[in-house]
Protein backbone atom coordinates (compact mmCIF):
# COMPACT_ATOMS: atom_id res chain seq x y z
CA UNK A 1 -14.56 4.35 62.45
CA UNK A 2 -11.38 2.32 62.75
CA UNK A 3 -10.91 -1.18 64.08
CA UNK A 4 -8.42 -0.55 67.09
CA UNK A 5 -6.63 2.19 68.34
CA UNK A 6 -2.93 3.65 69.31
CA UNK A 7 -3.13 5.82 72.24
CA UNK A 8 -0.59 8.40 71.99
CA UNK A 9 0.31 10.44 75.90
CA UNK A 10 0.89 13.77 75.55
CA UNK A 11 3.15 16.23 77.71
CA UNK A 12 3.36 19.79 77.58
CA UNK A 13 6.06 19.63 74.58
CA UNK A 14 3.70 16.74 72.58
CA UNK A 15 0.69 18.96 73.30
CA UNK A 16 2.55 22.12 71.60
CA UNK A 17 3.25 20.15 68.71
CA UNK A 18 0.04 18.75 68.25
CA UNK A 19 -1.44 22.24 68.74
CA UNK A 20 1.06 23.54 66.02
CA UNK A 21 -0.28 21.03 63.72
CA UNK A 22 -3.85 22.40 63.84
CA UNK A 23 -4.87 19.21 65.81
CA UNK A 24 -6.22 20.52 68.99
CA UNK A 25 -9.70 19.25 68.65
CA UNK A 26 -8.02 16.10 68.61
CA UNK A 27 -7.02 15.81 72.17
CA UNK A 28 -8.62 13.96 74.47
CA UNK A 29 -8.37 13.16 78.49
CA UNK A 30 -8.00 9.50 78.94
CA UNK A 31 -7.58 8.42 82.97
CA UNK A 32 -6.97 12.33 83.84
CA UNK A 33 -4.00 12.37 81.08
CA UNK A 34 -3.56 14.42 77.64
CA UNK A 35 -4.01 12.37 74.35
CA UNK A 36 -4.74 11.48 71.05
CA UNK A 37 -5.96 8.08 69.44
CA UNK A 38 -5.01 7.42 65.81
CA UNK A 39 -7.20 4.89 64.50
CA UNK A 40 -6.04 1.69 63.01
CA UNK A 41 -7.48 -1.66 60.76
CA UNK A 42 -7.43 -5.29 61.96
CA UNK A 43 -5.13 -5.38 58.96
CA UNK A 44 -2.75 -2.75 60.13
CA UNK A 45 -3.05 -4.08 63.84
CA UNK A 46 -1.84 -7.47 62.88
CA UNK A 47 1.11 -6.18 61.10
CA UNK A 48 1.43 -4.29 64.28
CA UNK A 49 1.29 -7.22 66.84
CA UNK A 50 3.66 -8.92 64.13
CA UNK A 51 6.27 -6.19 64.59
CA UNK A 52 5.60 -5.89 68.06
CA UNK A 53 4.92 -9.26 69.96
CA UNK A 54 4.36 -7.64 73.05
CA UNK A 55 1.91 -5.17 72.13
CA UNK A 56 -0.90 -5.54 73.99
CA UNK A 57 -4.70 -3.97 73.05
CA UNK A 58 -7.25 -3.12 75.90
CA UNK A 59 -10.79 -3.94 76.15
CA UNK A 60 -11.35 -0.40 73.92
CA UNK A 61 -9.09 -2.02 71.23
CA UNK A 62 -6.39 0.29 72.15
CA UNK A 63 -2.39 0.36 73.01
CA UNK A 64 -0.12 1.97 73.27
CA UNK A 65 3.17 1.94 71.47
CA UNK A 66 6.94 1.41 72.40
CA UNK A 67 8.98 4.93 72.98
CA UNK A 68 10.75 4.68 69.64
CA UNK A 69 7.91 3.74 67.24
CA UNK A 70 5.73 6.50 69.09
CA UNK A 71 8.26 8.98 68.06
CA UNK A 72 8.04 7.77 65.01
CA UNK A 73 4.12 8.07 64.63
CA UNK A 74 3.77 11.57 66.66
CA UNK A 75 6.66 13.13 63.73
CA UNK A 76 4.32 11.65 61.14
CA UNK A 77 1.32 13.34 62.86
CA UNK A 78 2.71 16.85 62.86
CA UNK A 79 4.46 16.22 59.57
CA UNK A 80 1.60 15.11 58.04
CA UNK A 81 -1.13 17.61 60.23
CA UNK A 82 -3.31 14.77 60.76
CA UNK A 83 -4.37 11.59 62.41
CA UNK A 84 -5.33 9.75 59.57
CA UNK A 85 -0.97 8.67 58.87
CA UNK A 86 -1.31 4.76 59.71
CA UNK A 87 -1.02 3.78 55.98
CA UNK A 88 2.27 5.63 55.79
CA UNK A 89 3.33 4.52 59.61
CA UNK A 90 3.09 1.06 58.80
CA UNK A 91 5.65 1.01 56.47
CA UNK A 92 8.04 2.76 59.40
CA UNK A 93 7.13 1.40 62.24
CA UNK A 94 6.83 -2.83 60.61
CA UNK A 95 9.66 -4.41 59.81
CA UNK A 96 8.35 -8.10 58.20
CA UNK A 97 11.84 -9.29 58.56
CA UNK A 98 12.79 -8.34 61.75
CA UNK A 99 14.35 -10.86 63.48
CA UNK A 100 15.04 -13.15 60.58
CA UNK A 101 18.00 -14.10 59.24
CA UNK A 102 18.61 -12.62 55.31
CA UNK A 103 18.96 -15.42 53.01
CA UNK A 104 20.53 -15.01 49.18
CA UNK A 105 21.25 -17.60 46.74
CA UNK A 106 24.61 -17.97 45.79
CA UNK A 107 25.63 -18.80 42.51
C-alpha cells in the first residue's frame, strides 16, 4: 500500500484511454467524479513537493497534480498499462534543478 497518493480526474476522453489500457477496474468515484489514484512513497512525495512547492496533500495523503505534469503521468499510464509508473514519472515530472542557476567551472 503506498504512502500518499496522486488523484488523477477523468473525463470522457481520459476514461477511454484508461479503458484502452485494460485499467477499468481501476476507476474510482471520488466526490461524484471519475478517477484513478496512483500510489506514491514519502520518498517520491518529497521529490514531488520539491518540484512542486505548491502541491498540496489532503487528509487521505492525496493531490492532485498541475495540468502539464498530469499529462505527463496519464501518457505514462496508458503507455505503460498500469498504475504502478511513479518510479519512471519521477524522473519526468522532477526537475532537482529547477529554478537554479547552472554553474560550470571555467578553466
Amino acid at each position: 500500500m503506498a504512502d500518499y497518493y496522486i488523484v488523477i480526474y477523468l473525463d470522457d476522453e481520459k476514461i477511454k484511454k484508461i479503458e484502452g489500457a485494460g485499467l477499468a477496474g481501476e476507476i474510482r468515484e471520488v466526490d461524484g467524479k471519475k478517477s484513478v489514484r496512483v500510489g506514491l512513497t514519502s520518498k517520491e512525495q518529497k521529490k514531488l513537493v520539491k518540484g512542486f512547492p505548491d502541491l498540496t496533500f489532503d487528509s487521505s495523503n492525496a493531490c492532485v497534480l498541475p495540468e502539464q505534469a498530469e499529462n505527463i503521468l496519464m501518457n505514462l499510464i496508458v503507455g505503460m498499462k498500469t498504475l504502478d509508473v511513479m518510479k519512471g514519472a519521477i524522473i519526468k515530472l522532477y526537475n532537482p534543478l529547477a529554478g537554479r542557476e547552472l554553474r560550470a567551472k571555467v578553466f
